[in-house]
Protein backbone atom coordinates (compact mmCIF):
# COMPACT_ATOMS: atom_id res chain seq x y z
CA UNK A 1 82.26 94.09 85.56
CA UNK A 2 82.69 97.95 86.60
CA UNK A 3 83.41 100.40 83.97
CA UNK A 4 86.99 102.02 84.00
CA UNK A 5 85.20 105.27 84.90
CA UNK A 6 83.68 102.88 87.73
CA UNK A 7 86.57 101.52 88.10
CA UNK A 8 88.98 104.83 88.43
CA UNK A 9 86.38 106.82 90.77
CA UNK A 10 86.42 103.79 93.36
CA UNK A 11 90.12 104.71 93.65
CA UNK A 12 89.14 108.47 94.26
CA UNK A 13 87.27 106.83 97.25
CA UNK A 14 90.08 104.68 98.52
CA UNK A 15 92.26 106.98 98.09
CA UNK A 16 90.18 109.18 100.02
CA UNK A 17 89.20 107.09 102.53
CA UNK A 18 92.99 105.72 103.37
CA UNK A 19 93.98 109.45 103.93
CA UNK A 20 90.82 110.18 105.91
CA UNK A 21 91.55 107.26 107.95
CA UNK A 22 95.08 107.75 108.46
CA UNK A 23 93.99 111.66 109.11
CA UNK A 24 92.48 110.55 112.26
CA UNK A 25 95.16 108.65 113.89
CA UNK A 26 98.28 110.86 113.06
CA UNK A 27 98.39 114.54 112.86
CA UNK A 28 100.46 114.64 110.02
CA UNK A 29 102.81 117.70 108.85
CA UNK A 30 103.40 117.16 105.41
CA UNK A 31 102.81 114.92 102.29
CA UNK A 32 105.36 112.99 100.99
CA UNK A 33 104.54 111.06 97.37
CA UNK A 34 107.09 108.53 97.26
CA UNK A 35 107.12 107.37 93.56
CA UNK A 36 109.26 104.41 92.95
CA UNK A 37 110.54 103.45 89.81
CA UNK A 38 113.33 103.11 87.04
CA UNK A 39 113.39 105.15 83.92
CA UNK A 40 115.26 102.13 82.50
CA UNK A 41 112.69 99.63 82.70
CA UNK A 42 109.65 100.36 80.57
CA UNK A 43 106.96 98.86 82.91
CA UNK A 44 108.69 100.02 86.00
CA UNK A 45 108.11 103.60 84.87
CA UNK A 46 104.65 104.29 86.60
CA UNK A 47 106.08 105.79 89.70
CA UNK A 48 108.45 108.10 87.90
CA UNK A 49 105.57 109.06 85.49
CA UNK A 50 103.13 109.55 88.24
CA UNK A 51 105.83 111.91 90.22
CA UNK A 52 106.49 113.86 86.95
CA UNK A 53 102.81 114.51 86.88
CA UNK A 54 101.74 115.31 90.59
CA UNK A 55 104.99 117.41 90.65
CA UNK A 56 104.29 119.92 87.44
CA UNK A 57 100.56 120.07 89.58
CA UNK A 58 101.58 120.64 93.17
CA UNK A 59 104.49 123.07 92.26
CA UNK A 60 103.84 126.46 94.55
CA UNK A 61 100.22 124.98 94.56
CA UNK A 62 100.72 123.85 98.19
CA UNK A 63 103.12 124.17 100.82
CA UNK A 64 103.02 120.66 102.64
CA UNK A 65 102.96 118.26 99.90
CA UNK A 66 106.16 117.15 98.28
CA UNK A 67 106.81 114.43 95.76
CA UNK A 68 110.09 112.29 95.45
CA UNK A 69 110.85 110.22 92.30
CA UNK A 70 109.80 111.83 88.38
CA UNK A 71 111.97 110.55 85.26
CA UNK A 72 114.73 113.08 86.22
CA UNK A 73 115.21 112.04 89.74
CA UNK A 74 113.85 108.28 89.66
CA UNK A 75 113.77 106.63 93.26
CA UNK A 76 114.86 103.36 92.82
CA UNK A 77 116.94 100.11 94.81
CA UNK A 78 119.98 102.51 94.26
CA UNK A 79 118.60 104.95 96.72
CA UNK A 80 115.59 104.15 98.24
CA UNK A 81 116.72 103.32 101.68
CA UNK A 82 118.64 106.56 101.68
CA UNK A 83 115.77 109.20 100.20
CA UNK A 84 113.64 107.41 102.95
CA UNK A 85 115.64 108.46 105.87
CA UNK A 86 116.55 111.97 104.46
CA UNK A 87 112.42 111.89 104.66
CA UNK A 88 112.16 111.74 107.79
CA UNK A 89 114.91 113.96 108.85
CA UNK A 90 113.57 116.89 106.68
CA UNK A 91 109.70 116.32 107.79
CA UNK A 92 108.87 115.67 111.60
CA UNK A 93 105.62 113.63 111.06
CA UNK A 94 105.38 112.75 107.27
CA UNK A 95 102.77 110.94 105.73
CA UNK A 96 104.74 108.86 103.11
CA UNK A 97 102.57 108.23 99.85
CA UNK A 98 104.68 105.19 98.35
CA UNK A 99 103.50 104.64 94.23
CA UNK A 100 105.13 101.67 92.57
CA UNK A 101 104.00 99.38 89.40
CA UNK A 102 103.15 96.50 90.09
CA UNK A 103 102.07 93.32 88.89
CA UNK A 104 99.21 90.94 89.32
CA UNK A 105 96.97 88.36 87.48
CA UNK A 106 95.60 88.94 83.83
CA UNK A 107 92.21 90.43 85.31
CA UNK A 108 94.08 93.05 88.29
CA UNK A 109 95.98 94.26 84.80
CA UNK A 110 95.10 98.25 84.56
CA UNK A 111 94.02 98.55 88.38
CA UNK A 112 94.85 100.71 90.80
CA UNK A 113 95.43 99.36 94.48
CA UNK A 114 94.69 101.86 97.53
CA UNK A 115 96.25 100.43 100.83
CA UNK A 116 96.18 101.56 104.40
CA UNK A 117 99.74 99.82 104.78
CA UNK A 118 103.47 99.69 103.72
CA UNK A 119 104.35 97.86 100.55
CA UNK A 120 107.42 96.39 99.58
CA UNK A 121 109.12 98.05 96.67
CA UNK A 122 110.65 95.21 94.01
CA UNK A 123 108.53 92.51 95.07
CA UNK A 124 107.81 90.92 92.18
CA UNK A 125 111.38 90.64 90.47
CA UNK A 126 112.91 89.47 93.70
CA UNK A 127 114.42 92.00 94.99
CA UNK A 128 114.42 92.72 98.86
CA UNK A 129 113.76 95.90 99.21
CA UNK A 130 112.05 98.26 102.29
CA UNK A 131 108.92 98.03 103.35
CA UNK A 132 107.24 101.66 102.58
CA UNK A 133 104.55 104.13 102.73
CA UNK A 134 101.40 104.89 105.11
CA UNK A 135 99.46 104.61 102.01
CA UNK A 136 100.30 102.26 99.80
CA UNK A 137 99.43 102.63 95.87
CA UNK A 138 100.19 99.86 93.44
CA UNK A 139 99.34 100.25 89.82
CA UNK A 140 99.28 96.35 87.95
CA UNK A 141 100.77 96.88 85.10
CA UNK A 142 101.84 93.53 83.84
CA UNK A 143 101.14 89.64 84.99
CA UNK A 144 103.13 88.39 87.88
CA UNK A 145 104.52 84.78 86.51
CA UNK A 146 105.74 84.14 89.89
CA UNK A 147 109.15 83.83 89.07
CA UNK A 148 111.47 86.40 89.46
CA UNK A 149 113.27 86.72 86.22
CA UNK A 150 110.59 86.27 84.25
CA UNK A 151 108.67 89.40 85.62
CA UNK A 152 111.84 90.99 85.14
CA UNK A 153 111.75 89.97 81.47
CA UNK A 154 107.95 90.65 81.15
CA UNK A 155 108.23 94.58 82.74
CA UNK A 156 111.12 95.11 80.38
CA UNK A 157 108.40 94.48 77.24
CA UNK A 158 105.31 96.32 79.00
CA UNK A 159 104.17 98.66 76.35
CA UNK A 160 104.75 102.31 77.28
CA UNK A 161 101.50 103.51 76.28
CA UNK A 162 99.70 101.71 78.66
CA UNK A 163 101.80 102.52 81.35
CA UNK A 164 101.45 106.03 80.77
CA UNK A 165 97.84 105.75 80.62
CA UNK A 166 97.95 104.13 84.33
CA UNK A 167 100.40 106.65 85.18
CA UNK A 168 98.01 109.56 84.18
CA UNK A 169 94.74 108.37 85.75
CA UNK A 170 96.51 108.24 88.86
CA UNK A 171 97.80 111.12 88.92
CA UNK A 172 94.43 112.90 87.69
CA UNK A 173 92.17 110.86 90.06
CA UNK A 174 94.41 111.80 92.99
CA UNK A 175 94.09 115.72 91.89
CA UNK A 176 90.59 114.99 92.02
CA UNK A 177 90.55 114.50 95.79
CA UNK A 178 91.43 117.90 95.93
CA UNK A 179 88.70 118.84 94.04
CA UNK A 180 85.60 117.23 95.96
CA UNK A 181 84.58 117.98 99.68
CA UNK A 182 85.17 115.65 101.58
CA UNK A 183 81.18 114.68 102.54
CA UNK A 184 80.37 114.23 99.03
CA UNK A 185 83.17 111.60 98.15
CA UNK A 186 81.46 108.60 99.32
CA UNK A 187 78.24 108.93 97.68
């Protein structure tokens, strides 16, 4: 069983890597940190919280990278279809960042998911929502019972503390990218 420092630096590295990657195919203009979420749910918060983070961080710290969705602002069902197309009039080749909670088995609880592919926002309480993201990340916080309304019940009683936890490690593991060259981040 890995560590969570173990644990938290192999997302650095998939993180990494699924930018590197992506890097390589596209030249991308700009940065876009999609961070879905509800401020009204507790364990459907870790998108807002992550936003609220990278935001306070990337303010004037960079000039292509942009985030969408903090507690003030939350991207949610309500408006996700619509913030996604104002994306991609306002950019010309974004590279869309989608963050969402998500949920999983008892041992995925507390991970952090790096994918090279879209992810579909609401999944798990049945909602049909878009397909997002060039880089998908998915932060379990809570078991998936398979049916919808009871993962709707069970993210309603998520305690906030450990979502904020999540929240922050992502946030601070994906500032750390910035923070390593490249060569040395797959030791």
């Amino acid at each position: 069983m890995l560590s969570e420092n173990e644990k938290y630096n192999h997302f650095v590295n998939d993180f990494s890597e699924a930018l590197y990657n992506l890097k390589m195919e596209v030249p991308f203009s700009d940065y876009i940190f999609l961070c879905v979420g509800s401020d009204k749910i507790l364990g459907d918060t870790y998108g807002p919280l992550v936003g609220e983070k990278l935001k306070g961080a990337f303010t004037n710290m960079y000039h292509n990278i942009y985030v969408y969705g903090t507690l003030e602002e939350p991207i949610s069902a309500m408006n996700l279809e619509k913030t996604v197309q104002e994306i991609y009039r306002k950019f010309s080749t974004p590279c869309i960042i989608a963050v969402d909670s998500a949920l999983g088995s008892d041992h995925r609880i507390g991970n952090i998911f790096v994918s090279n592919s879209k992810m579909q926002c609401g999944k798990g309480t049945g909602k049909k929502m878009l397909y997002v993201g060039d880089i998908s990340i998915k932060g379990v916080v809570g078991k998936d019972y398979k049916i919808p309304k009871y993962n709707f019940s069970g993210l309603q009683s998520i305690p906030l503390g450990s979502v904020m936890k999540l929240a922050d490690i992502t946030a601070t593991r994906y500032l750390r990218c910035y923070e390593i060259p490249l060569e040395k981040r797959y030791v």
